[in-house]
C-alpha atoms as a PDB file:
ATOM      1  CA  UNK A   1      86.354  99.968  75.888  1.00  0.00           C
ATOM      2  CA  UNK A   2      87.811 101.630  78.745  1.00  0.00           C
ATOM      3  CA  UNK A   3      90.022  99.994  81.242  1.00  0.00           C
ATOM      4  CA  UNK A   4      90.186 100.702  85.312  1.00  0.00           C
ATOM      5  CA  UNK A   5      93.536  99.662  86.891  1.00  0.00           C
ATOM      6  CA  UNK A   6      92.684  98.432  90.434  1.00  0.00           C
ATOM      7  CA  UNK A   7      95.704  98.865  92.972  1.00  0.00           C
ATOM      8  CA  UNK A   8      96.117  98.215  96.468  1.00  0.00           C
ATOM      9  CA  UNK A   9      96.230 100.406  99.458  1.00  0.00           C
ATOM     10  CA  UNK A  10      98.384  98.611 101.762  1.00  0.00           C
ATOM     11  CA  UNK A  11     101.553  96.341 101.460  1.00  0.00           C
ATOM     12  CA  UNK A  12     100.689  92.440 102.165  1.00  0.00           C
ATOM     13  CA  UNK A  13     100.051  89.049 101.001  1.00  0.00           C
ATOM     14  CA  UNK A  14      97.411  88.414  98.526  1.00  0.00           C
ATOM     15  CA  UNK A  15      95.471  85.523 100.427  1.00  0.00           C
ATOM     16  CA  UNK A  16      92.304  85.403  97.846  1.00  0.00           C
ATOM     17  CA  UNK A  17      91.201  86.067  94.449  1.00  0.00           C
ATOM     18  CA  UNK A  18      87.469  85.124  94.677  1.00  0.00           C
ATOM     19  CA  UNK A  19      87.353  85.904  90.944  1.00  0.00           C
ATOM     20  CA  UNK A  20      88.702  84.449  87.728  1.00  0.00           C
ATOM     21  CA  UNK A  21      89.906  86.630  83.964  1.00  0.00           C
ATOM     22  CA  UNK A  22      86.807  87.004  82.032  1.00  0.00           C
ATOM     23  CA  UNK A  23      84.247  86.839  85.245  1.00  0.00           C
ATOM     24  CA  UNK A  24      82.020  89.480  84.993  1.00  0.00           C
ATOM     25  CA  UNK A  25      81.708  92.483  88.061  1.00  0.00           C
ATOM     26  CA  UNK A  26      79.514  94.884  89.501  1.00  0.00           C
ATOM     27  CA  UNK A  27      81.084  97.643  91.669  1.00  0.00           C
ATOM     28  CA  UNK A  28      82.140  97.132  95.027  1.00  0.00           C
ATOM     29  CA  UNK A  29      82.120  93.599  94.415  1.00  0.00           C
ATOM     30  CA  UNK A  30      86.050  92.022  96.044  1.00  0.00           C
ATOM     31  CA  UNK A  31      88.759  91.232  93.496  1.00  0.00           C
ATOM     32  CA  UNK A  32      90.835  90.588  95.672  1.00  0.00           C
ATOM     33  CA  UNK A  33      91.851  90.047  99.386  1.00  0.00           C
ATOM     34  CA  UNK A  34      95.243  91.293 100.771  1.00  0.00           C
ATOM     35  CA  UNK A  35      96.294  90.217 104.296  1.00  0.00           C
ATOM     36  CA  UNK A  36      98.416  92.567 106.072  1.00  0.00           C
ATOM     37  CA  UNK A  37      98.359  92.880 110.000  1.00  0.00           C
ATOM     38  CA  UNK A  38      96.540  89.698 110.608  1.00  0.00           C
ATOM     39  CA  UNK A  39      93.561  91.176 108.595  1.00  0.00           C
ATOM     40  CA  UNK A  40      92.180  90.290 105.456  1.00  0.00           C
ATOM     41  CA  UNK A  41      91.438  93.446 103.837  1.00  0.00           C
ATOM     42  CA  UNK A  42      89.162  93.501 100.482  1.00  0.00           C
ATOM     43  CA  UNK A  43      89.927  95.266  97.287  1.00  0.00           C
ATOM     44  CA  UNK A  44      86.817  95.805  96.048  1.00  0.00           C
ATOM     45  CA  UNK A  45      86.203  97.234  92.061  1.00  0.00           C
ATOM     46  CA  UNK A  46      85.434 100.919  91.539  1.00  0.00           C
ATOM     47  CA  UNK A  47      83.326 100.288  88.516  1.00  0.00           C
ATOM     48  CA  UNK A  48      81.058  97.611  86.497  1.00  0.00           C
ATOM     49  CA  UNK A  49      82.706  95.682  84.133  1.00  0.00           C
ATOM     50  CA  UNK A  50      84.319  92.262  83.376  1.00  0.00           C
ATOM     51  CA  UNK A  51      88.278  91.305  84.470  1.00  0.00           C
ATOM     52  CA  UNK A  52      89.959  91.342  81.569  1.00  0.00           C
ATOM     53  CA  UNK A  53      94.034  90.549  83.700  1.00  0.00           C
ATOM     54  CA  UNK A  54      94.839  89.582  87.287  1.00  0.00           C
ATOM     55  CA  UNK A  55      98.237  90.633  87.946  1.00  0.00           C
ATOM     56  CA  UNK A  56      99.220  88.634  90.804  1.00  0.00           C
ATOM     57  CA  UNK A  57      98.751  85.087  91.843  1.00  0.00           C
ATOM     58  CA  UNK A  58      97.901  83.291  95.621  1.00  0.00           C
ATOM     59  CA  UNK A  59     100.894  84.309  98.358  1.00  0.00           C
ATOM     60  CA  UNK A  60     102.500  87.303  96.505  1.00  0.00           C
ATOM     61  CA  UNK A  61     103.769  89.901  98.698  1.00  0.00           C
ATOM     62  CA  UNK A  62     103.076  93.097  97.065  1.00  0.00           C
ATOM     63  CA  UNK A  63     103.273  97.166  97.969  1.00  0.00           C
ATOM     64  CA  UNK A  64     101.787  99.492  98.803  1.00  0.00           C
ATOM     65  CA  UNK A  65     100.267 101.176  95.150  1.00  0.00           C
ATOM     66  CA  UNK A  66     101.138  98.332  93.162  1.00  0.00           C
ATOM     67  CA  UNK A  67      98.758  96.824  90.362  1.00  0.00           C
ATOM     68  CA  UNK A  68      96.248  93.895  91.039  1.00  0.00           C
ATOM     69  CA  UNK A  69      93.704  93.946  88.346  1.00  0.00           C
ATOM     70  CA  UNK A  70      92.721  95.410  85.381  1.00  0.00           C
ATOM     71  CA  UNK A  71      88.766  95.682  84.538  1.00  0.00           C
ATOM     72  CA  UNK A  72      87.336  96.482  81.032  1.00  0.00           C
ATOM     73  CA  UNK A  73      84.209  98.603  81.359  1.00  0.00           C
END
């Protein structure tokens, strides 16, 4: 099965991960929530599927570009 990296657009803190390895997905459904400027910004999943890794845990700080999630489609 194919995977789909999901990475994050701007440099923050992750402050949510509303879902859980092994939850299934729909697309444009949050993975995650990065807080950067006082603003909770959502990373949403490009595809359907089911999260097979998370890649970072509650209060990382993490760039710009730099891998969140993996989903297996």
């Amino acid at each position: 099965m194919p995977e789909i990296k999901i990475v994050t657009e701007v440099a923050g803190r992750i402050c949510a991960l509303p879902v859980a390895v092994g939850d299934g997905i729909g697309e444009g459904d949050d993975v995650v929530f990065v807080e950067a400027m006082k603003m909770e910004i959502p990373v949403a999943a490009p595809a359907d599927g089911t999260l097979k890794s998370l890649h970072v845990a509650l209060d990382d700080v993490v760039a710009e570009g730099q891998l969140l999630a993996v989903i297996e489609t």
